[in-house]
C-alpha atoms as a PDB file:
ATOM      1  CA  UNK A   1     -22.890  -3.337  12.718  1.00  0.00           C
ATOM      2  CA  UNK A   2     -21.577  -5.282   9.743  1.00  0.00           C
ATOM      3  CA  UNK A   3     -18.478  -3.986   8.814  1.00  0.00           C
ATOM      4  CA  UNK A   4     -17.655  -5.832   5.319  1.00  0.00           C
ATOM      5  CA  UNK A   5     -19.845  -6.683   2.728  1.00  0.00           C
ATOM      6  CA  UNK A   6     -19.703  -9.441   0.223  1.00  0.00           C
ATOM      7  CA  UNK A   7     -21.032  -9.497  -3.701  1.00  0.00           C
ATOM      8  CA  UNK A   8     -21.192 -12.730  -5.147  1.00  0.00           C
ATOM      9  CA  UNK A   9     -20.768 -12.808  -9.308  1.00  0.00           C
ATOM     10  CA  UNK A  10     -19.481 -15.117 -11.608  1.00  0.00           C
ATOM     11  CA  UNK A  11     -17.301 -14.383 -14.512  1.00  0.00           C
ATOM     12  CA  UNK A  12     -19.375 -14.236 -18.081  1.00  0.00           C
ATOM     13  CA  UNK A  13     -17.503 -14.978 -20.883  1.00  0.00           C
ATOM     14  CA  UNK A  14     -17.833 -11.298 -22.299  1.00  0.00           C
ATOM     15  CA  UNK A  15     -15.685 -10.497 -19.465  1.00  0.00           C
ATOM     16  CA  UNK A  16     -12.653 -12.252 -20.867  1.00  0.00           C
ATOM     17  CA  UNK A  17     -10.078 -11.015 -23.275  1.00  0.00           C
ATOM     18  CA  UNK A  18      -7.886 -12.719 -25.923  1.00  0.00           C
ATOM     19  CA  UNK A  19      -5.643 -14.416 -23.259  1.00  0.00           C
ATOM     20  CA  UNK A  20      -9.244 -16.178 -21.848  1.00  0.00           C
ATOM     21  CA  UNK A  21      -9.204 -14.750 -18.742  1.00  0.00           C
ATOM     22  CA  UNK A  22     -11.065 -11.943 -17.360  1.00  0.00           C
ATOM     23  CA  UNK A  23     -10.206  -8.665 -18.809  1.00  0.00           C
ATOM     24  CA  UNK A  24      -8.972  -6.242 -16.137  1.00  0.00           C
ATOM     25  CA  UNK A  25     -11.713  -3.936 -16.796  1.00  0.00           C
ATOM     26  CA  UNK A  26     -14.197  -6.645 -15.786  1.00  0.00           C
ATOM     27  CA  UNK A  27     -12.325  -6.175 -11.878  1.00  0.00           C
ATOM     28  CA  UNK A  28     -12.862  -2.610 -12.158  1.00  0.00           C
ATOM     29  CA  UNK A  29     -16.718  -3.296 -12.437  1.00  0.00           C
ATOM     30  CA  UNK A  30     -16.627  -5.683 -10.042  1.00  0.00           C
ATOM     31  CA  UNK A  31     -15.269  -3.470  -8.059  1.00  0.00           C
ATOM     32  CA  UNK A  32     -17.768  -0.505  -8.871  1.00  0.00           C
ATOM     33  CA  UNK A  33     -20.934  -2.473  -8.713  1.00  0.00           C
ATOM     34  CA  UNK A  34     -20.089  -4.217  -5.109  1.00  0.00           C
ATOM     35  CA  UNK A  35     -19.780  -0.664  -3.990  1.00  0.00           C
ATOM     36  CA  UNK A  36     -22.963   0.132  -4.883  1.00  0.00           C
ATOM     37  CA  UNK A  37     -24.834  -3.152  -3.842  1.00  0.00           C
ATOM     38  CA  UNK A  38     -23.088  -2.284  -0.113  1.00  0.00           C
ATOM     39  CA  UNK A  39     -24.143   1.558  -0.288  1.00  0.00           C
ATOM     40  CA  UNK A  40     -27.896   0.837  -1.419  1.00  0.00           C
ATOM     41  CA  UNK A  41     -27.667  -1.980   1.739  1.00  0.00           C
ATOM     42  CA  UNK A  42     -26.602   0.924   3.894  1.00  0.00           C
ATOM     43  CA  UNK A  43     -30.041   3.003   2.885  1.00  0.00           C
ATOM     44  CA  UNK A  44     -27.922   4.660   0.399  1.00  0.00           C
ATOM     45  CA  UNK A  45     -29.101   3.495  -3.532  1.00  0.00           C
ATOM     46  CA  UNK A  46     -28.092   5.836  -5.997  1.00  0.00           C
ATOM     47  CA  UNK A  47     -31.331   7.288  -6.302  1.00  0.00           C
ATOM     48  CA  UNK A  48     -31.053   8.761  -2.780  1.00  0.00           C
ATOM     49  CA  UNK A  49     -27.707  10.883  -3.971  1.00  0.00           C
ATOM     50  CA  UNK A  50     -29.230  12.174  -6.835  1.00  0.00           C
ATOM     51  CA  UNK A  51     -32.361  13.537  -4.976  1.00  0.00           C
ATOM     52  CA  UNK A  52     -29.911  15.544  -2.239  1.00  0.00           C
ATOM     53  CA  UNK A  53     -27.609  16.624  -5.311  1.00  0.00           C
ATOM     54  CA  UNK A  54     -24.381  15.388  -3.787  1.00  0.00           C
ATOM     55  CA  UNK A  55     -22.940  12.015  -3.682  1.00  0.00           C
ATOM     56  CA  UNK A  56     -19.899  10.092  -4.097  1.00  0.00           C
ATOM     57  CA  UNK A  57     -17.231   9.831  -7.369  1.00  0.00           C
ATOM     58  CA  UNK A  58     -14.028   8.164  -7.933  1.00  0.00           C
ATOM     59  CA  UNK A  59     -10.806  10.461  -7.223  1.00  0.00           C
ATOM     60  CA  UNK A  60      -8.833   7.555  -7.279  1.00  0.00           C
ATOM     61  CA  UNK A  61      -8.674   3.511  -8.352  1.00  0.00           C
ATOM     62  CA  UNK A  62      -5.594   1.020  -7.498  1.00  0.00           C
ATOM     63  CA  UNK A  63      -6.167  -2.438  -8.659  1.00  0.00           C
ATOM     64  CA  UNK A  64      -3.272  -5.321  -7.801  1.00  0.00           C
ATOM     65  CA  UNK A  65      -3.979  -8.082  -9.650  1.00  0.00           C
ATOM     66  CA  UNK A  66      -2.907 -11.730  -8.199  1.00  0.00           C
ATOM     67  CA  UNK A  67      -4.136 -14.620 -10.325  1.00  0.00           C
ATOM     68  CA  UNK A  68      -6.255 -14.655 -13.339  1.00  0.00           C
ATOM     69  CA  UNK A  69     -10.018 -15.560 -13.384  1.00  0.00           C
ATOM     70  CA  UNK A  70     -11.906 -17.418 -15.902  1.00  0.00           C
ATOM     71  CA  UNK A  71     -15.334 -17.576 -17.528  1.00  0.00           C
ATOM     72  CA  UNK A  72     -17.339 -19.531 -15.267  1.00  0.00           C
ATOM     73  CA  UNK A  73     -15.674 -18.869 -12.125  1.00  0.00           C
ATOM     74  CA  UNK A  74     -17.953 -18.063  -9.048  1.00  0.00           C
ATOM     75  CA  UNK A  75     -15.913 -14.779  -7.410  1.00  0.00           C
ATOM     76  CA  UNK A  76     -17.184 -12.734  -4.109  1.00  0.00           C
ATOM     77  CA  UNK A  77     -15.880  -9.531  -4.164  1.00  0.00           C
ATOM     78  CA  UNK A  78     -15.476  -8.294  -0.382  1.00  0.00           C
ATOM     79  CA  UNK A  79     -15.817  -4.874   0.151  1.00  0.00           C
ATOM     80  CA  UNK A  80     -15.282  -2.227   2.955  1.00  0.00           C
ATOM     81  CA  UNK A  81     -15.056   1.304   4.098  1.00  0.00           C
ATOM     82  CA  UNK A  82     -11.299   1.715   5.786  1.00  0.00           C
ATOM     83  CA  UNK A  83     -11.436   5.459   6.429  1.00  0.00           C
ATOM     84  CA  UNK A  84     -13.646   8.213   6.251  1.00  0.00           C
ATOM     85  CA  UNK A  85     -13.253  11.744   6.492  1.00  0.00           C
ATOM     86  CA  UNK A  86     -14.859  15.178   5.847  1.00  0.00           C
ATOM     87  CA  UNK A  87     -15.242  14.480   2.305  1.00  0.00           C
ATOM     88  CA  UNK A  88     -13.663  11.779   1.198  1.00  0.00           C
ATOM     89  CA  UNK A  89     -13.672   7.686   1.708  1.00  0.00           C
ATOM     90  CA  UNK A  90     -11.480   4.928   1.255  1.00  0.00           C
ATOM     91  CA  UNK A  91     -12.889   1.670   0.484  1.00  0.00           C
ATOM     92  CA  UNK A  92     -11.225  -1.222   0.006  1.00  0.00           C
ATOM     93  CA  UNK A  93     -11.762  -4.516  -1.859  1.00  0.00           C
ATOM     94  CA  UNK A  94     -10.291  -8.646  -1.749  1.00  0.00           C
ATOM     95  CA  UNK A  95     -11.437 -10.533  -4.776  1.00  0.00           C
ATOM     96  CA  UNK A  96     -11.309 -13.989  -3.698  1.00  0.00           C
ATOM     97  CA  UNK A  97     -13.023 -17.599  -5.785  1.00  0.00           C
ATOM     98  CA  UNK A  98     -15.505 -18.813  -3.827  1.00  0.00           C
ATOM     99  CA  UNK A  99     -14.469 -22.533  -3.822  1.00  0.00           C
ATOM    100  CA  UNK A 100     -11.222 -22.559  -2.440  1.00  0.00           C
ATOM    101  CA  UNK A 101     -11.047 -18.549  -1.142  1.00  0.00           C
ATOM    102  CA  UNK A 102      -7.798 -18.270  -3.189  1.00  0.00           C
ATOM    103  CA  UNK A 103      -7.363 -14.354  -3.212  1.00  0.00           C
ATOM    104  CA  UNK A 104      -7.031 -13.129  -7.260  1.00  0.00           C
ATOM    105  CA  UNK A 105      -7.043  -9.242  -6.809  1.00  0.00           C
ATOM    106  CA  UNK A 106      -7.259  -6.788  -4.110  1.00  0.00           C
ATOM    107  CA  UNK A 107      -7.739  -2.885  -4.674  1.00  0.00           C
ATOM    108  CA  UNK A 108      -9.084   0.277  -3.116  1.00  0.00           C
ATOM    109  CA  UNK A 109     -10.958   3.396  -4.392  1.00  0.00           C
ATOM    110  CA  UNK A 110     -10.999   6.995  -3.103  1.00  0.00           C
ATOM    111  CA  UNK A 111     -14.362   7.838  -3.310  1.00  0.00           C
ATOM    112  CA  UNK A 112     -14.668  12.006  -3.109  1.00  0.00           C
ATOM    113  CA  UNK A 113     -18.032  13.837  -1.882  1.00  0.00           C
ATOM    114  CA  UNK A 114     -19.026  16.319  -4.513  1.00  0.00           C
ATOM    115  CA  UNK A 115     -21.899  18.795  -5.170  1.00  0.00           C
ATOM    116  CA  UNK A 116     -23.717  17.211  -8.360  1.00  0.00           C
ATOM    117  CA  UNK A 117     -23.875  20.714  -9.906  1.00  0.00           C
ATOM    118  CA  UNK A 118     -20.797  22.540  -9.099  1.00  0.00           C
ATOM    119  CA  UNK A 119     -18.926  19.846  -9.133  1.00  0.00           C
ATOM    120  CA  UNK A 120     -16.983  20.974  -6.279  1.00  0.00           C
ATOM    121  CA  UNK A 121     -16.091  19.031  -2.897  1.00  0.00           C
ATOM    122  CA  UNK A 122     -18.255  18.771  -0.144  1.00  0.00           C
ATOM    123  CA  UNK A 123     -18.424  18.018   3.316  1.00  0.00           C
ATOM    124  CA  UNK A 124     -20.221  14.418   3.856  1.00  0.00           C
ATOM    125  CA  UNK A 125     -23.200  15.066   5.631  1.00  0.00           C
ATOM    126  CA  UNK A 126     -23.470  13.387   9.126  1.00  0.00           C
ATOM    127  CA  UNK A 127     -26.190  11.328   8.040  1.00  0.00           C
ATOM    128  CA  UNK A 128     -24.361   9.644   5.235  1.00  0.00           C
ATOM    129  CA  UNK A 129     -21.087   9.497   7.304  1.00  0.00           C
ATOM    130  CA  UNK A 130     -22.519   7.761  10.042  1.00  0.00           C
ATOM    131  CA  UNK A 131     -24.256   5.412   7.499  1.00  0.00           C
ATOM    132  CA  UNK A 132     -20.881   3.589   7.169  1.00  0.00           C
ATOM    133  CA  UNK A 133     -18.967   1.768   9.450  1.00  0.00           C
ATOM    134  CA  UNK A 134     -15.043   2.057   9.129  1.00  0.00           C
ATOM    135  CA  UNK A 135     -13.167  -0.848   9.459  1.00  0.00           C
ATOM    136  CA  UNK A 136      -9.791  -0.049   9.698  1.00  0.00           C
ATOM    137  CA  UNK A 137      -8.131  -3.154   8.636  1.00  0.00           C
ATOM    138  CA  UNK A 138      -7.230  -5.347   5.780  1.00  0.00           C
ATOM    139  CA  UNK A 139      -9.401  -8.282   4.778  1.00  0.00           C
ATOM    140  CA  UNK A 140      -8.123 -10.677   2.574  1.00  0.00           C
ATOM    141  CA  UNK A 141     -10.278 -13.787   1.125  1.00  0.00           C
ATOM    142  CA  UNK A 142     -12.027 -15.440   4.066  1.00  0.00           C
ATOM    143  CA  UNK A 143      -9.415 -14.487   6.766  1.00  0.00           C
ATOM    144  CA  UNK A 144     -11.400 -11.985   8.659  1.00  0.00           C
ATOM    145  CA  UNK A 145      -9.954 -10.082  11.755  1.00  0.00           C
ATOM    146  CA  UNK A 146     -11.531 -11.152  15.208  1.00  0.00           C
ATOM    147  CA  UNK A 147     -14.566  -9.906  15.907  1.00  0.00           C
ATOM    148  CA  UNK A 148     -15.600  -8.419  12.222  1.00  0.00           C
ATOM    149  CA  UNK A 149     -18.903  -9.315  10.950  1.00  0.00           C
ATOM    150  CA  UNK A 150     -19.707 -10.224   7.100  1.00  0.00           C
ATOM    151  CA  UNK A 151     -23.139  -9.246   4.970  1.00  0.00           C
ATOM    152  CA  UNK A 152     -23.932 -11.210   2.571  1.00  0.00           C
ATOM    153  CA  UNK A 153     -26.292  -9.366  -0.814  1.00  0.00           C
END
């Protein structure tokens, strides 16, 4: 089973901020929307969570940012599931250009398991948990560790 995933984008200049570069709420998107491209490629599209009424939310971003990115730049934001528990995942992400792999942020996001309307925690059903593999380690631009597989949207 594939274990990281990879979303291609390239920066638009309405991503940038005064100092030309990509604003780092731009990376936080990223971020956000190549979690979602690798959960809908899992079986899991955001339609699916809001017809069982639970589903994942953010408890938690960290975003280190490395070098800047500019408007044109073609980025692939790899993305992964490093733990997973009863209800509550840790994903992980290595922003990298796609020319020369050169790695500009990395970050991860606890993801919590809620009940839509309570808004309480809840344990991650079997089905959902088992719809993610766990890859325990750090990936960083293209160095991946022996034996790990990458998807491609």
């Amino acid at each position: 089973m594939k274990t990281v995933f990879e979303w291609p984008h390239q920066v638009a200049a309405d991503e940038t901020d005064e100092l030309g570069h990509a604003n780092n709420e731009a990376y936080l998107r990223w971020m956000n929307a190549a979690a979602v491209a690798h959960t809908t490629a899992l079986g899991w599209p955001p339609h699916a969570y809001l017809n069982q009424g639970q589903g994942w939310v953010v408890r938690r971003h960290e975003i280190e940012y490395l070098r800047p990115a500019q408007p044109g730049t073609d980025l692939v934001v790899r993305t992964w599931v490093r733990a997973i528990d009863r209800a509550t995942s840790l994903r992980c992400y290595a922003i990298a250009r796609r020319t020369d792999q050169a790695l500009l942020a990395r970050g991860q996001t606890l993801w919590a398991w809620i009940h839509f309307g309570t808004g309480r925690p809840a344990r991650i059903p079997p089905a959902v948990s088992a719809a993610f593999p766990v890859h325990p380690e750090d990936v960083f631009a293209g160095r991946h560790p022996a034996g790990s597989d990458t998807q491609r949207s």
